[in-house]
Protein backbone atom coordinates (compact mmCIF):
# COMPACT_ATOMS: atom_id res chain seq x y z
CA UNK A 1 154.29 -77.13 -90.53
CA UNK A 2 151.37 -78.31 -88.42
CA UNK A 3 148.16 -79.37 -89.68
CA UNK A 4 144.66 -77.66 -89.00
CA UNK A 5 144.06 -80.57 -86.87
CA UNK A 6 146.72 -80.34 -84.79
CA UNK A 7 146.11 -76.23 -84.71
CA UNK A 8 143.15 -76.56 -83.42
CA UNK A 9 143.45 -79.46 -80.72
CA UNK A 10 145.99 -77.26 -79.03
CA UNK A 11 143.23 -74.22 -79.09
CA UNK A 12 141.11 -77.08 -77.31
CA UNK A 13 143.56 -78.25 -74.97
CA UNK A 14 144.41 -74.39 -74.20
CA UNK A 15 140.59 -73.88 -72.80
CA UNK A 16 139.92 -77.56 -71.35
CA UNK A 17 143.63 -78.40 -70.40
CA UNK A 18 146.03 -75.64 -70.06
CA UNK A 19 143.63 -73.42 -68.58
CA UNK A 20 143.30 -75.38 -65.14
CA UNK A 21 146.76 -76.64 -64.78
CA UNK A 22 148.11 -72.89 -65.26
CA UNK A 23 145.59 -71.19 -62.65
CA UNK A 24 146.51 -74.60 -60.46
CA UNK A 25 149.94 -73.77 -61.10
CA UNK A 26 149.68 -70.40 -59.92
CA UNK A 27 147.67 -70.92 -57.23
CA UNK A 28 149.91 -74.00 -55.72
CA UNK A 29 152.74 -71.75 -55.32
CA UNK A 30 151.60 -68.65 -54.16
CA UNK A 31 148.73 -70.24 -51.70
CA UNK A 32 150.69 -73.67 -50.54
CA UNK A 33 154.22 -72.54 -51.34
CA UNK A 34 153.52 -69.13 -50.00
CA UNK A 35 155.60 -67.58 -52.67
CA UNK A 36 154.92 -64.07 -53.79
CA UNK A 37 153.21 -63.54 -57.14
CA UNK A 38 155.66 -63.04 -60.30
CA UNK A 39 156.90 -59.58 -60.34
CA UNK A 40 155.91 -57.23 -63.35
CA UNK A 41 159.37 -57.55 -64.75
CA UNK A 42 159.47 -61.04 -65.37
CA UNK A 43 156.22 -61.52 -66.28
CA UNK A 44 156.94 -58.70 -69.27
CA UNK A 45 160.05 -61.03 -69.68
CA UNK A 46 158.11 -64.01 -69.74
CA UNK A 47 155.66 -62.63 -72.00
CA UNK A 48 158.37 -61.70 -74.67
CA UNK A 49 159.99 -64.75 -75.03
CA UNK A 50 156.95 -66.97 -75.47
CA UNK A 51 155.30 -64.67 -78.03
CA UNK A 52 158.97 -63.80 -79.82
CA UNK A 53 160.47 -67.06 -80.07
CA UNK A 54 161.17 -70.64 -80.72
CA UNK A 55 160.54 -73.55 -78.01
CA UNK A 56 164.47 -74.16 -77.95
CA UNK A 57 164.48 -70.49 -77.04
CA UNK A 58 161.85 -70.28 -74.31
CA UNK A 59 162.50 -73.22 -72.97
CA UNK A 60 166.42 -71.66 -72.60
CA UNK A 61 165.22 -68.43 -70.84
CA UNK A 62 163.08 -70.66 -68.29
CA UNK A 63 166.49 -72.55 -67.39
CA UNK A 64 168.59 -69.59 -67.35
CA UNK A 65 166.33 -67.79 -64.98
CA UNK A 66 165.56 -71.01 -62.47
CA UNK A 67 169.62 -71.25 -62.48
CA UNK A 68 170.48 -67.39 -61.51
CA UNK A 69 171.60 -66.89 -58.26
CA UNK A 70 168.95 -64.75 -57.27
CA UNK A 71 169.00 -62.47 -53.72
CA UNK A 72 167.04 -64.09 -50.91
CA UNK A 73 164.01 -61.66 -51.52
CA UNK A 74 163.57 -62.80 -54.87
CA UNK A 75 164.07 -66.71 -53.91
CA UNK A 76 160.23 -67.03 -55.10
CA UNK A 77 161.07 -66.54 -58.64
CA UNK A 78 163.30 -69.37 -58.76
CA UNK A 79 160.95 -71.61 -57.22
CA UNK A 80 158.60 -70.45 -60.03
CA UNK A 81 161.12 -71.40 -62.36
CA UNK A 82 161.62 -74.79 -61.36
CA UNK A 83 158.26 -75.55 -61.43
CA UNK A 84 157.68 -74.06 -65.00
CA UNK A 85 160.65 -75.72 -66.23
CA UNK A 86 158.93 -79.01 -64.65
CA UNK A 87 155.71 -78.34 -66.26
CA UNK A 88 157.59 -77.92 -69.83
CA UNK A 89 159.51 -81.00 -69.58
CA UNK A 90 156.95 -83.17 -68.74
CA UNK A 91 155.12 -81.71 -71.74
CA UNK A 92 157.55 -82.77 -73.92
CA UNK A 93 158.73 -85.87 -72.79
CA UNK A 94 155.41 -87.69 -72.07
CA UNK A 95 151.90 -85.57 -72.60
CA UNK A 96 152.75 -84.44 -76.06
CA UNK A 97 152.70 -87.90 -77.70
CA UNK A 98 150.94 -89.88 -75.08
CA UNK A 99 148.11 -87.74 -73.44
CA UNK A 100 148.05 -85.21 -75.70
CA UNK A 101 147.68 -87.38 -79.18
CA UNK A 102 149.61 -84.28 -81.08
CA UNK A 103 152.17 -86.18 -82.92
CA UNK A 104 151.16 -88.62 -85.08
CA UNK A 105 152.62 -92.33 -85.07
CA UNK A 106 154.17 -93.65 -88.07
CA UNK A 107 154.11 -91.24 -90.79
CA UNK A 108 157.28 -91.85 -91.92
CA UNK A 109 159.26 -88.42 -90.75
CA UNK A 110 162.73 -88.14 -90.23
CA UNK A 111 163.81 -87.97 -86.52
CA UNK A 112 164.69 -84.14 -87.20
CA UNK A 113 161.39 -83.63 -88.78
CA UNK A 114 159.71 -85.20 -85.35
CA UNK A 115 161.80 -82.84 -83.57
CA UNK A 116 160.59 -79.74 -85.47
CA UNK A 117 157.26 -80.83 -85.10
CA UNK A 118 157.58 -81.63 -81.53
CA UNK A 119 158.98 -77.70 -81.13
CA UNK A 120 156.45 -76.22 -83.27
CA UNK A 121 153.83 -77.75 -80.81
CA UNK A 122 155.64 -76.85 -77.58
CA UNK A 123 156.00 -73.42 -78.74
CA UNK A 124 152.47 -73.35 -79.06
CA UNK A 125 151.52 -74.96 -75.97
CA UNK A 126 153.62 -73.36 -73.82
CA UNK A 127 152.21 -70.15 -74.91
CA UNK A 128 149.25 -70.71 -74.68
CA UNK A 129 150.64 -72.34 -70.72
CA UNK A 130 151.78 -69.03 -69.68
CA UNK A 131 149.16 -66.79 -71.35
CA UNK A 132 146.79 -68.47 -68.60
CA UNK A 133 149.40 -68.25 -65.77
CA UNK A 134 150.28 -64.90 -66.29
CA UNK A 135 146.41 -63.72 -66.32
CA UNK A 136 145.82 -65.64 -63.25
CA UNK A 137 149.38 -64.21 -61.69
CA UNK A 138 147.97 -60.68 -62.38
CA UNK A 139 144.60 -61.33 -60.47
CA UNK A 140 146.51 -62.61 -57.48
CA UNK A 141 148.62 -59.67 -58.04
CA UNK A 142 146.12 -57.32 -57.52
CA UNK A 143 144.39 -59.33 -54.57
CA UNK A 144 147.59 -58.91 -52.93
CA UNK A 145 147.84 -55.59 -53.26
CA UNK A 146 144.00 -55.24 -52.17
CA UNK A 147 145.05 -57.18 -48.57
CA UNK A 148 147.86 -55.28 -47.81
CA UNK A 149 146.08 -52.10 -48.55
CA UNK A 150 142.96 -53.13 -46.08
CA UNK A 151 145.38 -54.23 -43.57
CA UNK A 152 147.07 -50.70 -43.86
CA UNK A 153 143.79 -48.96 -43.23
CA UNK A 154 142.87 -51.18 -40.51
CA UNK A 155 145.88 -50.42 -38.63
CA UNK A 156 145.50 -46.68 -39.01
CA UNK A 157 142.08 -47.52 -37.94
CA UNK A 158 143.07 -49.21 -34.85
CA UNK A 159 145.98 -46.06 -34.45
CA UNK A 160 143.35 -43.66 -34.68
CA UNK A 161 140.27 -44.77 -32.89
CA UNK A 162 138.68 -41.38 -33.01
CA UNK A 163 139.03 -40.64 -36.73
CA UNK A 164 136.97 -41.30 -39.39
């Protein structure tokens, strides 16, 4: 069970933190990776399993999809993939106990107990990770979708000089 303390350092690190990296995130693979924005079907999917799960769970689902074989028009969501599963493992291995300060140092738990702990807090925080992303994924979205539709009109424009 985590503390109050530990509740509400992740709420922290969720605004001042999570916040940036995710819209970074985002933004580094559809702007410099030039990789479409997640689709509405795996962002439901995404959605699901983060609010409906365990960490052992999620973290499953993000390693199952980055391993499909996915068609060459849908290559983008395995790069996405990856990089989540990146993100996650790095989380876990390194910023939880060392940047982070969520797990405390020498209180005498078990090794299991650590592990429980450590899930309860990546469950958390990796929630709160794609809460961000997936806001910021539906803005680009919708950008997108802005672009192509004043690109459209400017071509019937140009194929239609005289019309208004």
């Amino acid at each position: 069970m985590l503390t109050q303390a530990q509740l509400q350092k992740i709420w922290l690190l969720s605004d001042t933190v999570l916040y940036p990296e995710a819209i970074s995130f985002i933004h580094n693979l559809v702007e410099e990776q030039d990789c479409d924005p997640l689709p509405a079907s795996q962002v439901s999917g995404l959605l699901s399993i983060a609010e409906s799960s365990n960490y052992d769970e999620l973290f499953r689902f993000v390693v199952h999809q980055r391993d499909r074989d996915w068609p060459p028009s849908r290559r983008d969501i395995k790069t996405f993939y990856t990089a989540l599963e990146e993100v996650f493992s790095l989380m876990r291995r390194k910023r939880l106990k060392d940047e982070f300060h969520l797990i405390a140092k020498g209180q005498g738990k078990s090794a299991s107990e650590l592990r429980q702990e450590s899930d309860e807090l990546m469950a958390l925080l990796s929630r709160e990770f794609i809460q961000h992303l997936v806001a910021e994924n539906g803005l680009l979205t919708v950008a997108a979708a802005d672009q192509r539709a004043k690109q459209r009109a400017n071509e019937r424009a140009k194929q239609n000089p005289n019309r208004r």
